[in-house]
Structures are given as structure tokens and as C-alpha cells.
Protein backbone atom coordinates (compact mmCIF):
# COMPACT_ATOMS: atom_id res chain seq x y z
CA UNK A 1 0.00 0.00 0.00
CA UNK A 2 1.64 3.30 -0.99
CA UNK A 3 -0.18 6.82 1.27
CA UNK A 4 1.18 10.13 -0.31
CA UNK A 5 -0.18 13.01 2.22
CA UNK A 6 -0.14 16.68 1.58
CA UNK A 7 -0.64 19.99 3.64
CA UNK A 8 -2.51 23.26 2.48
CA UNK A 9 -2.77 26.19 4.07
CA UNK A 10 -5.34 27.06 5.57
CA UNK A 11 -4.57 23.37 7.72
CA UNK A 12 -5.94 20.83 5.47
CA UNK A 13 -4.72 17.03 5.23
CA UNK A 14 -5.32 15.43 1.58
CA UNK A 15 -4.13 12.22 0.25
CA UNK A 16 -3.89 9.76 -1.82
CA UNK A 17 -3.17 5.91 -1.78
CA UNK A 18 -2.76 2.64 -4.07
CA UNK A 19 -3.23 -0.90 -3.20
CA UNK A 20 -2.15 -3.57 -4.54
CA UNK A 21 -4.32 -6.84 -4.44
CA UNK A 22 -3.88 -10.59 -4.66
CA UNK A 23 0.07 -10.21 -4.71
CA UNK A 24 1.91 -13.26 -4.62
CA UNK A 25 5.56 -12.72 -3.02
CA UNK A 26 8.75 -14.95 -3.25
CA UNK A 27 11.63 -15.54 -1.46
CA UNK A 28 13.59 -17.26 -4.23
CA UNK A 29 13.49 -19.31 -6.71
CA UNK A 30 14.03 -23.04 -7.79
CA UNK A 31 13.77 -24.78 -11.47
CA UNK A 32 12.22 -27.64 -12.23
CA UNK A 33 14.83 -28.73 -14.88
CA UNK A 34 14.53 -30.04 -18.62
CA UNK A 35 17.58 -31.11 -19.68
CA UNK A 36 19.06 -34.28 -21.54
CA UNK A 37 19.65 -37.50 -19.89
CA UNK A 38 23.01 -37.87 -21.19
CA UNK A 39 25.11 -34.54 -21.74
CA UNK A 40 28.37 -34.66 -24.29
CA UNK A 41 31.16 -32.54 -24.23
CA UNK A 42 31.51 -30.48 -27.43
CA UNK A 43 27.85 -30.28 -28.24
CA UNK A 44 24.84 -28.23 -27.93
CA UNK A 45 23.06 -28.68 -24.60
CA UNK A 46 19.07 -27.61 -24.60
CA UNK A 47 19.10 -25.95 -21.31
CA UNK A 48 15.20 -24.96 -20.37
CA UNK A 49 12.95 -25.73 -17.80
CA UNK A 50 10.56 -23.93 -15.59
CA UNK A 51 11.37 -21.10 -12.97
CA UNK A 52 9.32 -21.20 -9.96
CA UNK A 53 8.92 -20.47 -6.02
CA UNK A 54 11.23 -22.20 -3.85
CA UNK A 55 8.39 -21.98 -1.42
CA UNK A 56 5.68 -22.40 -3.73
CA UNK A 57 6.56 -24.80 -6.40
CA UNK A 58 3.09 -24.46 -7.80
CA UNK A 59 4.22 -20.88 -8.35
CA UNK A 60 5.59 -20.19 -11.64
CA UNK A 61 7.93 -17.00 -11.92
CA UNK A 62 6.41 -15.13 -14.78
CA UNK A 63 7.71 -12.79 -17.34
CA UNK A 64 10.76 -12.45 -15.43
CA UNK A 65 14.11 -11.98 -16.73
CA UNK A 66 16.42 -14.23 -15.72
CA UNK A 67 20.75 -14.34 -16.51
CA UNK A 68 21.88 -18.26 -17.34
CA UNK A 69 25.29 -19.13 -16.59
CA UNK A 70 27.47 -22.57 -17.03
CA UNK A 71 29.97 -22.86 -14.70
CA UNK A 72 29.70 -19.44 -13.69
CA UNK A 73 30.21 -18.27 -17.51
CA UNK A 74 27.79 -16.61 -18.46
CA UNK A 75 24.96 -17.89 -21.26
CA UNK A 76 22.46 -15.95 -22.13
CA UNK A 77 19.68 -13.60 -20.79
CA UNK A 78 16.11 -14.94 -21.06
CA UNK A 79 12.33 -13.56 -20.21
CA UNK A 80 10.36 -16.64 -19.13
CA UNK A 81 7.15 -17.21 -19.76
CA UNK A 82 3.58 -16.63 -18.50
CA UNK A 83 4.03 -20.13 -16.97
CA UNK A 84 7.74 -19.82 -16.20
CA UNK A 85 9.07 -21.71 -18.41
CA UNK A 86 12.03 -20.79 -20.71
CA UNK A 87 14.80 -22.28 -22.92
CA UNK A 88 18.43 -21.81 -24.54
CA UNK A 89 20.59 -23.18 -26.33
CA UNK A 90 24.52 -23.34 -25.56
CA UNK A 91 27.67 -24.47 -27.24
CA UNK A 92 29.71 -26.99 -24.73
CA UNK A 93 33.45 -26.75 -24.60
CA UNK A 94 35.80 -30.32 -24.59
CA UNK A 95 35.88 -30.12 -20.97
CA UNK A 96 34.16 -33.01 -19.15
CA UNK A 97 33.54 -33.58 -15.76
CA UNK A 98 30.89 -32.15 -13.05
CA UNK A 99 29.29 -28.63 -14.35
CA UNK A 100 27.06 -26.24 -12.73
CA UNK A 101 24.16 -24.61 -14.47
CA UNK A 102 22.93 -21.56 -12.52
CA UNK A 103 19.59 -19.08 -13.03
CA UNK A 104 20.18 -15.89 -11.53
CA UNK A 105 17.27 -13.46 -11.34
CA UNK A 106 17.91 -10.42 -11.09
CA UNK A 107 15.77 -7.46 -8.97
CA UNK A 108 15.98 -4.01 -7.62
CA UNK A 109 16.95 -4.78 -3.71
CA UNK A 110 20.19 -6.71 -4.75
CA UNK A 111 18.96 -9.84 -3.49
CA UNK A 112 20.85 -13.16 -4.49
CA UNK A 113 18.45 -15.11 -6.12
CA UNK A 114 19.77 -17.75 -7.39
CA UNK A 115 19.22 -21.34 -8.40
CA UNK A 116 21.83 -24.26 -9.37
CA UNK A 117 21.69 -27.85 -10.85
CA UNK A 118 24.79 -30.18 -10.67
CA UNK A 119 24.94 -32.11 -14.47
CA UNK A 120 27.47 -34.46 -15.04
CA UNK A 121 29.61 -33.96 -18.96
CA UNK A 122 31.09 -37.04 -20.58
CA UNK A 123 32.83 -37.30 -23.36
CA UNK A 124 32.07 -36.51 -26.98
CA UNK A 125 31.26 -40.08 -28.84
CA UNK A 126 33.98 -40.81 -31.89
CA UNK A 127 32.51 -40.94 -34.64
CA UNK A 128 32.84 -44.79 -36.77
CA UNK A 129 33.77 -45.16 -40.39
CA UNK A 130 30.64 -46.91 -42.46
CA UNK A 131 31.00 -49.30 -45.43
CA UNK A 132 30.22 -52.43 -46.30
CA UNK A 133 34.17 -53.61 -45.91
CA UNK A 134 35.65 -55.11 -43.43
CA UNK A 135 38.35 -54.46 -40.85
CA UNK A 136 42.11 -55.03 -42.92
CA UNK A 137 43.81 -57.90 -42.44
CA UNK A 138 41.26 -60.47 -41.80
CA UNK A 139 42.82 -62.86 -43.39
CA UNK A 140 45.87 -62.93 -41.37
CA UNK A 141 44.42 -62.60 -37.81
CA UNK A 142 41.64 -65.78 -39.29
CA UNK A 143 44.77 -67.75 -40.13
CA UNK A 144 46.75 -66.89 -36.82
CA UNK A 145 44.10 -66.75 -34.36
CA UNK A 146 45.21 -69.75 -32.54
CA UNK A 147 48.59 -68.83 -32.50
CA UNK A 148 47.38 -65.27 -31.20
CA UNK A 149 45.38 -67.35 -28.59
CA UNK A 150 48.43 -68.46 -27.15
CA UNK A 151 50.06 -65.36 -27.33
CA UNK A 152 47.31 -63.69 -25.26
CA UNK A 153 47.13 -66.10 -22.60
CA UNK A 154 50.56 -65.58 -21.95
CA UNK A 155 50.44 -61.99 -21.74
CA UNK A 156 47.02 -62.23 -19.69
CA UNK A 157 48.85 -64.41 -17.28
CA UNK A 158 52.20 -61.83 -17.15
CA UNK A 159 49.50 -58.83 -17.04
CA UNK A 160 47.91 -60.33 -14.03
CA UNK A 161 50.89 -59.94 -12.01
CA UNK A 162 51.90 -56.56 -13.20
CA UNK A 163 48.48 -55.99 -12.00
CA UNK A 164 49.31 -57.01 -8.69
CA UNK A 165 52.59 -55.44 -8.71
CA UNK A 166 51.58 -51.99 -9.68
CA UNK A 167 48.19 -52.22 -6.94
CA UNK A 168 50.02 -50.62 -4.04
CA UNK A 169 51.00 -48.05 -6.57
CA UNK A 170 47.40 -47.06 -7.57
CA UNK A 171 47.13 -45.25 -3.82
CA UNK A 172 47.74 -42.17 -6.12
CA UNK A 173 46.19 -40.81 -9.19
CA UNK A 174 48.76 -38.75 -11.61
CA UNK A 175 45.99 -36.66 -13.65
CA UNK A 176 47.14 -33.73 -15.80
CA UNK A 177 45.91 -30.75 -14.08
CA UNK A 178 47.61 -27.94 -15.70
CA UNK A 179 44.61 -26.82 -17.65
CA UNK A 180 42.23 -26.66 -14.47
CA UNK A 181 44.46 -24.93 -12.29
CA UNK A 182 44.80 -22.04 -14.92
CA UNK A 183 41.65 -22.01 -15.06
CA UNK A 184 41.06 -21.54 -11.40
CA UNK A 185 43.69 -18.70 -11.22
CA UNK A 186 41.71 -17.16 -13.67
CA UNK A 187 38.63 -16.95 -12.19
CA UNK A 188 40.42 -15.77 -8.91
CA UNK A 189 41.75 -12.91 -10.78
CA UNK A 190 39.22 -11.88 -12.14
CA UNK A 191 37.39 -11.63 -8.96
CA UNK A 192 34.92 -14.75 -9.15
CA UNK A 193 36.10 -16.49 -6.24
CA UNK A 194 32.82 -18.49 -5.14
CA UNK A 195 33.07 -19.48 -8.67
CA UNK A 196 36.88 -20.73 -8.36
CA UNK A 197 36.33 -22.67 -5.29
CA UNK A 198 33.05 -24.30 -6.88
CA UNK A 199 35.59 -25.03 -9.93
CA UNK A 200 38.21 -26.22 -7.46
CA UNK A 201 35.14 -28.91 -6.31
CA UNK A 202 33.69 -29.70 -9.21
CA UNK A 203 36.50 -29.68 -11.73
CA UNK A 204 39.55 -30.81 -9.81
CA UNK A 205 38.29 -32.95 -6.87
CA UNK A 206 35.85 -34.67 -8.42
CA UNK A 207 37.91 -35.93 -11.63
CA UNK A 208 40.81 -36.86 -9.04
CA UNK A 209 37.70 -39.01 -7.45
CA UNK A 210 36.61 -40.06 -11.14
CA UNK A 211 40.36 -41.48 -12.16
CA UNK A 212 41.26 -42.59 -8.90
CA UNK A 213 38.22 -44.34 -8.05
CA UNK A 214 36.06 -44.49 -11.22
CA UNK A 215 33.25 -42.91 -8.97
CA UNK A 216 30.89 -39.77 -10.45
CA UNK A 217 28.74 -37.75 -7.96
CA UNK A 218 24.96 -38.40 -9.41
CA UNK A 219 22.85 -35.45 -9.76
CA UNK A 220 20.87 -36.30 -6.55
CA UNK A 221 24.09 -36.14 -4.04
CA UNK A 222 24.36 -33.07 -2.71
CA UNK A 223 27.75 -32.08 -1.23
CA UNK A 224 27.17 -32.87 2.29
CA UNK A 225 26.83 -36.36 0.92
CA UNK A 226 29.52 -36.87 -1.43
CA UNK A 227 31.82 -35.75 1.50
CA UNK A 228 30.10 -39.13 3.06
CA UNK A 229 30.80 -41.12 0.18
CA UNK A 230 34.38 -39.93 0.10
CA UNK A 231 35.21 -41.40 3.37
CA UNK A 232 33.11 -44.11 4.35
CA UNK A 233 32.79 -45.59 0.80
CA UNK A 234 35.92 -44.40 -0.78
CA UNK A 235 38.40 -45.09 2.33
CA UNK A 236 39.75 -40.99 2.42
CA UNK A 237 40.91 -39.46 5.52
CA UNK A 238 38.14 -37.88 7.46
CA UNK A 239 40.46 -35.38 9.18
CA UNK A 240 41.28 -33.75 5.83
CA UNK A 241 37.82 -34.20 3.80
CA UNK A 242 35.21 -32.98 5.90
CA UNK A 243 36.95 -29.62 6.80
CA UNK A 244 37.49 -28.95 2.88
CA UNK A 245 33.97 -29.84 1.56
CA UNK A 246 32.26 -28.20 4.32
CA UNK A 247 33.92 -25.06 3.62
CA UNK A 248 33.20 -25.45 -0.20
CA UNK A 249 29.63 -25.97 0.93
CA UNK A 250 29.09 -23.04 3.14
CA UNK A 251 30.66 -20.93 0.33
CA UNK A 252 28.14 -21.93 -2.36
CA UNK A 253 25.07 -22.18 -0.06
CA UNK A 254 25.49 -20.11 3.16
CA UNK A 255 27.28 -17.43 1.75
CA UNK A 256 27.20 -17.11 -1.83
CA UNK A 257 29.41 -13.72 -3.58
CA UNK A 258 30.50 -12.97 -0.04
CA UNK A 259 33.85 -14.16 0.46
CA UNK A 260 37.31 -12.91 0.89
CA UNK A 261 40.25 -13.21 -0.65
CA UNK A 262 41.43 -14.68 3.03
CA UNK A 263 38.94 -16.97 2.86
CA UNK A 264 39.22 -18.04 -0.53
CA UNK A 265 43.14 -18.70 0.60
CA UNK A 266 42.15 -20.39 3.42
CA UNK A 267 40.15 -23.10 1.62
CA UNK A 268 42.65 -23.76 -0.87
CA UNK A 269 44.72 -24.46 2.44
CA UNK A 270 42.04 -27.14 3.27
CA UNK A 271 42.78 -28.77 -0.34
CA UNK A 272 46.21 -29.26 -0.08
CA UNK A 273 46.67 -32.11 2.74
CA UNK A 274 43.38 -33.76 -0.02
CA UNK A 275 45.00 -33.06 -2.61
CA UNK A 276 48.40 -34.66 -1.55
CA UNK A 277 46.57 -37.74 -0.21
CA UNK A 278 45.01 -38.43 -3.89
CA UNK A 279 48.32 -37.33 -5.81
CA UNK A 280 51.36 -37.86 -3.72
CA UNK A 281 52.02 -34.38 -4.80
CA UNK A 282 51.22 -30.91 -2.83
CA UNK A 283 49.04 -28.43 -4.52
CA UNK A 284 50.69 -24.73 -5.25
CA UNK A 285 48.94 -21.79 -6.44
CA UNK A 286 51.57 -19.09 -7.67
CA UNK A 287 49.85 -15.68 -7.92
């Protein structure tokens, strides 16, 4: 209700006044997602759904604009519809692993309103030669096939043991990280630190999970559970995962674009002792 009073002289009140009926008011905002089952790297990804109350689900957030980002880069700026819905349409990079896909809507207080869904990226499927042919050669390997059975057993029996030999040496993972860490200097620098330590999670801890344990979070696991997984599933040390996710949690969800660089410094203090545990190596940031 807005009441606009003014004074005359002589002493008179007059005013005026609007109200505003059958508002509906929001506190923020979920998404029920449509997106593919399977996401590939180096495609284009559909991203659409439906905005509505996080309160209210039955609430769609109408003719709203709303700012769509992927992995905190962002994708495009949308109006959704009268029943919340909306879609786009972005270009993936090569790079595979966890992603987030965030709605941001923005309004005149300054309020974070925000929204995020974990996907998971695989790789881009190689494409296969057609033809009626076949395969080279098929003549030779039908004609030597038993002598190539022999030859495999062998090697199966002498690969077994290297197996065995090299198990105590699988305690580490040795994953090229170059790439990522650049990466996460660069958001750093450029001021997006929630988004570096989300990239720090998503990008570097969870492929050191993916090649040393062959384990991807699913889109229902939250952090506070994956942090579960990681040490009574996965064997890690408590002592060293539980202080790291937690912080990464309360960063993205209890205190989203409000941390400092002391903070930020401070969590990738957390990393290192998990980081050295999954590598054998200590992880350095050089500023």
C-alpha cells in the first residue's frame, strides 16, 4: 500500500493511496529442470525448464528476466514465460567432468536469487567409419588366431601380475591438471572467487575421485553427501575431507558472492593435505 499526504494552508490534510491486491511474493526461486539424460562434451546442450517459487513450487515466476550461466560463464539472458518456463541453447566446450548450471534473477533490492543444478559432462562419442568392408587384415588374424590365442594367454597371465605389482602403486592418481588450475587462477583474478572454489570442487576434486576411483557424484548427491561417500565408501581421511567440503559448501550455499580473498586462501589451504593424499604431490597456487 503506498499513502502520499499533503498539507494546504489554511490546515488541510489530503491524500492519496494505491493498493495492490492478490500479490503473490517470493523468497527465491528453484527450477524444475529439462535437460538431456546424457550430456556430451563439445555439443549443444538444450538448457530450459521452468522457474518457480522455492516456497511455492506451484508458483511459476512469470515474465521475469532471468541471466543463465554454465559454470559461472555466463549464457544468455532470457524472459520466461507466463508459466515460467524458458529455454536456450549453448555451445559446450571439450571439458568433461561435473558442471554447474545456474539461473540468476535479477531485482531491484540486490537480493541473491539464485538457483543451481549439478549435471554431469562425458565425453564426446567418436565418430565410426561406415561401409560395407571389413576391418584389414582379416585374413591374417583368421589364419593366426590360434597362435594369437596363445600369445594372449601368456600376456594375460604376465598382465595379471603386473596388475598385482603396480596395486600398491594405484594409492595415487597422476591426472594432468595444468589446464584446471589455470583455469582456477583465472577466475580468482578476475574476482569470481565463489566461482573458483566451486571449480576447485567440481572440476579438480571430483575428476581426481573419477580417475582414482572411477566414482561420479549423481545429480541427486548433494555435497554434504559426497563428502560421506568420500570417506566411508571411498576409504579418504576424514580429518582432511570434511573440513574442505564443508567449507566449499558453506561458500556456495550459506554465503554465496561474499567471500574474501582470506577466505578463498584459506580453503585452498584445506585442499592441499586432499589433494596430496590423492596425488602424492602438494598443490601450489603461484599468484
Amino acid at each position: 500500500m503506498e499513502l502520499l499526504l499533503t498539507y494546504a494552508s489554511p490546515p488541510d490534510v489530503g491524500y492519496s493511496y494505491t493498493r495492490y491486491t492478490n500479490t503473490i511474493l517470493f523468497s527465491n526461486i528453484s527450477c524444475i529442470w529439462d535437460l538431456p539424460s546424457t550430456i556430451k562434451a563439445s555439443s549443444d546442450l538444450q538448457i530450459s525448464g521452468k522457474v518457480i517459487s522455492r516456497t511455492n513450487p506451484s508458483m511459476g515466476i512469470s515474465n521475469r528476466d532471468i541471466n543463465i550461466f554454465y559454470n559461472g560463464t555466463s549464457v544468455d539472458s532470457v524472459t520466461t514465460d507466463p508459466n515460467g518456463d524458458f529455454s536456450v541453447v549453448h555451445r559446450l566446450p571439450q571439458w568433461t567432468g561435473q558442471a554447474i548450471i545456474s539461473i540468476r534473477l535479477p531485482n531491484g533490492p540486490g537480493k541473491n536469487i539464485v538457483t543451481r543444478r549439478f549435471v554431469t559432462v562425458q565425453q564426446a562419442s567418436t565418430p565410426t567409419g561406415s561401409g560395407a568392408q571389413g576391418p584389414p587384415f582379416v585374413m591374417f588374424f583368421s589364419i593366426f588366431l590360434p597362435i594369437l590365442g596363445v600369445v594372449i594367454g601368456g600376456l594375460a597371465f604376465y598382465g595379471y601380475r603386473y596388475y598385482k605389482k603396480q596395486d600398491k602403486l594405484s594409492k595415487v592418481v597422476n591426472l594432468p591438471l595444468e589446464s584446471k588450475i589455470i583455469n582456477l587462477k583465472i577466475l580468482k583474478e578476475s574476482g569470481r572467487l565463489e566461482e573458483s572454489l566451486s571449480y576447485l570442487f567440481i572440476a579438480i576434486y571430483m575428476d581426481l575421485i573419477g580417475a582414482k576411483f572411477g566414482r561420479i557424484r549423481k545429480g541427486n548427491e548433494t555435497i554434504r553427501d559426497f563428502a560421506i561417500i568420500s570417506v566411508k565408501n571411498l576409504k579418504l581421511n576424514p580429518t582432511t575431507i570434511y573440513p574442505f567440503i564443508q567449507k566449499v559448501e558453506e561458500i556456495i550455499y550459506a554465503k554465496p558472492f561474499q567471500i574474501t580473498d582470506e577466505e578463498f586462501y584459506r580453503t585452498i589451504n584445506l585442499f592441499s593435505p586432499v589433494y596430496f593424499e590423492l596425488t602424492g604431490y602438494n598443490f601450489e597456487l603461484n599468484f
